[in-house]
Structures are given as structure tokens and as C-alpha cells.
C-alpha atoms as a PDB file:
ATOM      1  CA  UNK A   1      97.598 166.411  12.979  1.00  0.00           C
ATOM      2  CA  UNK A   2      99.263 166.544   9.814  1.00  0.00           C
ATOM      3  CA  UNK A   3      98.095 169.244   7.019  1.00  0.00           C
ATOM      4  CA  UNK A   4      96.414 166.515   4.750  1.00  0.00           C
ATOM      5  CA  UNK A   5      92.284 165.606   5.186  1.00  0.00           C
ATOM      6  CA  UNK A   6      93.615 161.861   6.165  1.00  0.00           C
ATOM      7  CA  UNK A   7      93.244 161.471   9.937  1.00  0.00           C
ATOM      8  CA  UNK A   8      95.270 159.379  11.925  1.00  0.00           C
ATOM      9  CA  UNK A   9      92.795 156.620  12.441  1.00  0.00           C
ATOM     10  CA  UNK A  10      92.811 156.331   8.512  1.00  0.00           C
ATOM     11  CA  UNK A  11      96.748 156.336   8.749  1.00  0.00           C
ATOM     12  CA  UNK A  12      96.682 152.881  10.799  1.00  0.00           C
ATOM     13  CA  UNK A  13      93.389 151.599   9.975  1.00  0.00           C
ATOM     14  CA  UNK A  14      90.947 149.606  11.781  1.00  0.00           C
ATOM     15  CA  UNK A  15      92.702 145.987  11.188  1.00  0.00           C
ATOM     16  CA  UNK A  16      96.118 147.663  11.932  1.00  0.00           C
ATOM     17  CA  UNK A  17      94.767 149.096  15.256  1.00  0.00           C
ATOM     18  CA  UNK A  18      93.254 146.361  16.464  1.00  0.00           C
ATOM     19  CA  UNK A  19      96.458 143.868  15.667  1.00  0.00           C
ATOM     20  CA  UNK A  20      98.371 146.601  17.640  1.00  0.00           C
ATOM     21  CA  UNK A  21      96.266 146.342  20.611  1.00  0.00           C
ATOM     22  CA  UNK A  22      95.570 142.770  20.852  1.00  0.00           C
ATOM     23  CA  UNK A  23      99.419 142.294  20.889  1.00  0.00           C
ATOM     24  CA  UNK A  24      99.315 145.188  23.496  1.00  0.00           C
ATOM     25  CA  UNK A  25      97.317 143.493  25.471  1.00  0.00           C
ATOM     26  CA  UNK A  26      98.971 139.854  24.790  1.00  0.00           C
ATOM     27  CA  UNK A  27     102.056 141.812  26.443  1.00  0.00           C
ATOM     28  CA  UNK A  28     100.166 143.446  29.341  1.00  0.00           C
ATOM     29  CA  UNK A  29      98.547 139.839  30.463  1.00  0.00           C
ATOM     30  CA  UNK A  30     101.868 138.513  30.598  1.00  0.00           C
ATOM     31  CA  UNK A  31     104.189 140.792  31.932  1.00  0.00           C
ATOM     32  CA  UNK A  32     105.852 139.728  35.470  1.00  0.00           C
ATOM     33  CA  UNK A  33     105.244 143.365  36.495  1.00  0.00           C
ATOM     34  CA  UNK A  34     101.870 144.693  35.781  1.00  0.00           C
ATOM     35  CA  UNK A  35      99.932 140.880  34.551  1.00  0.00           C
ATOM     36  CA  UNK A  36      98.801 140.433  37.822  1.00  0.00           C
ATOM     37  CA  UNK A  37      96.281 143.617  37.848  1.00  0.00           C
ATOM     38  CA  UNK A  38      94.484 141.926  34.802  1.00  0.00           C
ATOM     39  CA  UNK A  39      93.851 138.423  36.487  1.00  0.00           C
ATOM     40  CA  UNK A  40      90.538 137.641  35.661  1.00  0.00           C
ATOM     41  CA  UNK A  41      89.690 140.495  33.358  1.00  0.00           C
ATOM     42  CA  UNK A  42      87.452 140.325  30.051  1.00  0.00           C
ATOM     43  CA  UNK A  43      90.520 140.532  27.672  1.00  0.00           C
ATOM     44  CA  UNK A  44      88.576 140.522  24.492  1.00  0.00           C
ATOM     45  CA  UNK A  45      86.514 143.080  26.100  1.00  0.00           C
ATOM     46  CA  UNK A  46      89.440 145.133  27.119  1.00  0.00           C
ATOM     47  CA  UNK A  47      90.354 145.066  23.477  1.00  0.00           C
ATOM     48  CA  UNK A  48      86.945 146.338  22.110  1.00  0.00           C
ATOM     49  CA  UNK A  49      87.115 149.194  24.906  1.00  0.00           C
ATOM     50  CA  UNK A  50      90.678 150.183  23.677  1.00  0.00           C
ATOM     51  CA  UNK A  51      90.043 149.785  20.145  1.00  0.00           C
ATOM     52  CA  UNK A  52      87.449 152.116  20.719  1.00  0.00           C
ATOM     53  CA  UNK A  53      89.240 154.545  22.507  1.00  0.00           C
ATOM     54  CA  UNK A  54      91.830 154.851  20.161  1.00  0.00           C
ATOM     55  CA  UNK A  55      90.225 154.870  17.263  1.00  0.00           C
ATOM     56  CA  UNK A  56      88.053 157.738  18.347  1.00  0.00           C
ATOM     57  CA  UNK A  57      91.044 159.526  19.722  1.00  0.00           C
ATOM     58  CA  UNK A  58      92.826 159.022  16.299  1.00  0.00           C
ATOM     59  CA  UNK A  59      89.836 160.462  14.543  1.00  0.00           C
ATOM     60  CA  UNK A  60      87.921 157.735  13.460  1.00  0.00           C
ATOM     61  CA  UNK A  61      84.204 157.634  13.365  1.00  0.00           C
ATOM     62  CA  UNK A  62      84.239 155.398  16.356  1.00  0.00           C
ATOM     63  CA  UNK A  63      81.701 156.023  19.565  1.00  0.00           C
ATOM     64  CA  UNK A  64      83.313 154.846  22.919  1.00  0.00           C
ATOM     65  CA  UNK A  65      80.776 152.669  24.776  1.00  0.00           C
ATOM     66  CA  UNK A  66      83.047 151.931  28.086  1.00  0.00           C
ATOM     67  CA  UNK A  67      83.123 153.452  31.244  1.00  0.00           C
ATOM     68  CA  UNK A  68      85.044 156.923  32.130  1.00  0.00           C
ATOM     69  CA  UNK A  69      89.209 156.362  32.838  1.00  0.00           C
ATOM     70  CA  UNK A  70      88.452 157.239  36.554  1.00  0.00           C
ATOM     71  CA  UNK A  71      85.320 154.958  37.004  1.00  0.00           C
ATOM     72  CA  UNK A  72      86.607 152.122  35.243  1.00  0.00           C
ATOM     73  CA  UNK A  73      90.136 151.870  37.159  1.00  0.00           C
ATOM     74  CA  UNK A  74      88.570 152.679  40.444  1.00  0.00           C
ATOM     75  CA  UNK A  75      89.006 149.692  42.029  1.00  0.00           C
ATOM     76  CA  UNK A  76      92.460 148.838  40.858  1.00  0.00           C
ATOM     77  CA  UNK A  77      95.154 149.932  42.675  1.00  0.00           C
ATOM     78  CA  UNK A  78      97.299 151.181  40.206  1.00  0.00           C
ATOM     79  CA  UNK A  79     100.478 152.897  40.857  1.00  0.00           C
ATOM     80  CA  UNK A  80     102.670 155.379  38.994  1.00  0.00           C
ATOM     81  CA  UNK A  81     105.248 152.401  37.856  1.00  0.00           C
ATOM     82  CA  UNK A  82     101.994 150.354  37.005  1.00  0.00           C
ATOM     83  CA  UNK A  83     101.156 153.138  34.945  1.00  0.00           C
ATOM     84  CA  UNK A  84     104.872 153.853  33.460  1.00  0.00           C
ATOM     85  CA  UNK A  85     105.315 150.310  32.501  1.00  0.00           C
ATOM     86  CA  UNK A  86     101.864 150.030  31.057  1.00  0.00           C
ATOM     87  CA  UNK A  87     103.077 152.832  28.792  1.00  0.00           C
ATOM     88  CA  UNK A  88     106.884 151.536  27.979  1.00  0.00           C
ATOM     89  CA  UNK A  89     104.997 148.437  26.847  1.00  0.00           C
ATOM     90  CA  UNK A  90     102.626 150.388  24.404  1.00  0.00           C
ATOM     91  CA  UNK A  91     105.858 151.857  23.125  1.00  0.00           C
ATOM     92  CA  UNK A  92     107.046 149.148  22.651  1.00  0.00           C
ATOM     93  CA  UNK A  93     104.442 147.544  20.677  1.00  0.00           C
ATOM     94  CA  UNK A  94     103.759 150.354  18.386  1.00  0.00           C
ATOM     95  CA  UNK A  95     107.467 150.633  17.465  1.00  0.00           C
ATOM     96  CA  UNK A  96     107.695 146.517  16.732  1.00  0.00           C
ATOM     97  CA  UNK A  97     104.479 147.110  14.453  1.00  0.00           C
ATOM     98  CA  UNK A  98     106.214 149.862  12.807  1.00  0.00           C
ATOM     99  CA  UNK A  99     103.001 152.343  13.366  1.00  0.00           C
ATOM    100  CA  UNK A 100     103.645 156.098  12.296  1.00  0.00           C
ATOM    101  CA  UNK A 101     105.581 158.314  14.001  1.00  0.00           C
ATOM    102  CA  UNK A 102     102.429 161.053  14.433  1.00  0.00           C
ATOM    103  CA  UNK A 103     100.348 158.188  15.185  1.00  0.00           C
ATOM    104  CA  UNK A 104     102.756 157.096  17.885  1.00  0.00           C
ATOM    105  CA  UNK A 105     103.281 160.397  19.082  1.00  0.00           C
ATOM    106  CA  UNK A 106      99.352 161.454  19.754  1.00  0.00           C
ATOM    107  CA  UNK A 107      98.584 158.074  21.145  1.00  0.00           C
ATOM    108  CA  UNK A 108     101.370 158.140  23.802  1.00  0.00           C
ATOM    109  CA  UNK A 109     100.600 161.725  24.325  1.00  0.00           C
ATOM    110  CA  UNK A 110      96.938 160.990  24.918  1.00  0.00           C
ATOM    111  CA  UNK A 111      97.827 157.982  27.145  1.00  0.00           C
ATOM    112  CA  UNK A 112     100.242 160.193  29.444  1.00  0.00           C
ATOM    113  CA  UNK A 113      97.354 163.342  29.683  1.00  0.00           C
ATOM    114  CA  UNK A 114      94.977 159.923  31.402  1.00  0.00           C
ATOM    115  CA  UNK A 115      97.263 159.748  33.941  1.00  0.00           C
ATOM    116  CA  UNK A 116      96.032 161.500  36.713  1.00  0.00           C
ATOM    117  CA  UNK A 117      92.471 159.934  35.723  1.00  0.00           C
ATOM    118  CA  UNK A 118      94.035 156.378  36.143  1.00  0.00           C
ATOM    119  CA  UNK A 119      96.189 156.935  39.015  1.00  0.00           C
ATOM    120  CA  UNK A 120      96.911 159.529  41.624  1.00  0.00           C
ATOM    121  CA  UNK A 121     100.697 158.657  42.212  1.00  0.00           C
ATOM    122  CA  UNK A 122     102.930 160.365  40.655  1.00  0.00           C
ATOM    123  CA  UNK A 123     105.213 157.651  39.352  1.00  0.00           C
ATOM    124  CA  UNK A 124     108.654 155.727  39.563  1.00  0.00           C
ATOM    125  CA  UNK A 125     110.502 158.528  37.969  1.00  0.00           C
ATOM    126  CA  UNK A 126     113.850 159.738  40.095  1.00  0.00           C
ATOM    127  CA  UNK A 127     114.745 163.116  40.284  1.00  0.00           C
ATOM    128  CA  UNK A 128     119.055 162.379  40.180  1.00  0.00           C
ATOM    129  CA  UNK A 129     119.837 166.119  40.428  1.00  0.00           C
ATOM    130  CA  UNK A 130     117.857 166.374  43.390  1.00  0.00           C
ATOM    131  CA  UNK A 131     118.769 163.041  45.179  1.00  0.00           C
ATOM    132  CA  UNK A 132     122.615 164.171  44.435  1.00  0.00           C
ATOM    133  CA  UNK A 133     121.769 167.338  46.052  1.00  0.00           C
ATOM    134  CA  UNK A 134     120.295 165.678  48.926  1.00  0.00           C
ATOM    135  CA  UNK A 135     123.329 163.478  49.910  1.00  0.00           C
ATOM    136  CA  UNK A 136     125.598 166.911  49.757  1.00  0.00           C
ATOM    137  CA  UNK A 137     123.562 168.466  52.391  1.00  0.00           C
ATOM    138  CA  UNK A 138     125.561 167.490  55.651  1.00  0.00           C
ATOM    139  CA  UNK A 139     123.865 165.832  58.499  1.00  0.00           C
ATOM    140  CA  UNK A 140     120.936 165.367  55.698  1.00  0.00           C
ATOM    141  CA  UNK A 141     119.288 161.457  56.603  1.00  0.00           C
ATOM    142  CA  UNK A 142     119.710 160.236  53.341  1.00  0.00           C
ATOM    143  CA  UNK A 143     123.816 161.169  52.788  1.00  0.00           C
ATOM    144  CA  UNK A 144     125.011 157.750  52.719  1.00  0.00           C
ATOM    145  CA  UNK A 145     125.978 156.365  55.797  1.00  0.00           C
ATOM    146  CA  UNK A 146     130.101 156.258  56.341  1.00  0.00           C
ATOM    147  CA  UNK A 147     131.865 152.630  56.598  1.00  0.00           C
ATOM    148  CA  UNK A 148     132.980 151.846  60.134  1.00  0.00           C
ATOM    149  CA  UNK A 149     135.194 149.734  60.650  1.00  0.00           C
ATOM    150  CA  UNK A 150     135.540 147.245  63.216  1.00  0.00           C
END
């Protein structure tokens, strides 16, 4: 946090956070990728709970009345790309609502150090200097395959 006595949550405010998260979650309902692991849910709900959590993590005088990260995503199967995209999406949203960079930068950071308590996979990210190393290693199985021809 910055040097000044004005914490983060009093940066964004109450109204601004919650307008940022109900748009988050307008985006997560309806996205072709991840929208499908929220059929059904309490959105409003969802909203409070994140509101919450945010707030408090921002520094607000805010008590968090849901469930523990690991509890309450027990039962969803949710991947690392379920997770990634969740995240690219709240990236998205804070940049299009213009919310401070140190704001930004300690929510994102927060949401990434949940990650293992939302999902044990490790994530869609591709390691390219290790796949090209792979494909150099002769006889290795996944060297591309030469063309035959016929």
C-alpha cells in the first residue's frame, strides 16, 4: 500500500466496487468458456460474497460472512484455464472501469495467491522453451511426425 493513511478500499469506494463486480460477474455468467460453472448459482449472492471479500482485502472495514475459497469451490470442478480466464476477465473489467493501478495490482495479486485454494491444476499456461526443446530431442514422441508421402 501506498505511503498515505487512505486504504485502497477508500481509493475505489464501496459503490465503485460493487459496480466493478456486478459487471464482473455480468461477464462471468455469460462467457462461452467459464458461464456454464455458474448455471444456477445465487448471482446476487455471489456479488455480496465478493464485495465482501474485496473490500476487506482492500482494507475496508468489511467482515466476510461466506464460506472458505476451498469449501466453497469444492464441488466445482474448476480447472487451471477456468481459473486463468476467470482472472483475464477481472482484468478486464477493472481496466474498462478505469480502477487504480495499486488497486488493480493487489486485487489480481490476491486473486492469483487463491489459486491453489480454488483449484489444484496448475493451469493452461505453455512452457514454449520447453516444448521447443522437446521436439529437438530425437526419437522424443512429441517431435513432430515427418510427411510421408505416398
Amino acid at each position: 500500500m501506498s505511503s498515505t493513511a487512505t486504504s485502497l478500499f477508500d481509493r475505489i469506494g464501496g459503490d465503485q466496487l460493487r459496480a466493478v463486480i456486478e459487471d464482473f460477474y455480468q461477464h462471468v455468467f455469460a462467457d462461452v468458456m467459464i458461464g456454464f460453472l455458474f448455471v444456477g448459482k445465487d448471482r446476487a449472492r455471489l456479488i455480496e460474497k465478493e464485495w465482501e471479500l474485496a473490500a476487506r482485502m482492500l482494507g475496508g472495514n468489511v467482515a466476510y460472512t461466506g464460506r472458505p475459497m476451498r469449501e466453497a469451490h469444492a464441488r466445482v470442478p474448476i480447472l487451471g484455464g477456468h481459473f486463468d480466464r476467470r482472472l483475464q476477465i477481472l482484468r478486464n473489467v477493472l481496466a474498462a472501469h478505469a480502477v487504480d493501478a495499486e488497486v488493480q495490482a493487489t486485487w489480481l495479486d490476491h486473486t492469483q495467491a487463491m489459486r491453489a485454494q480454488i483449484t489444484a491444476d496448475a493451469g493452461s499456461e505453455c512452457d514454449h522453451d520447453a516444448a521447443a526443446a522437446r521436439t529437438q530431442v530425437a526419437g522424443d514422441s512429441t517431435a513432430p511426425l515427418p510427411l510421408r508421402r505416398r
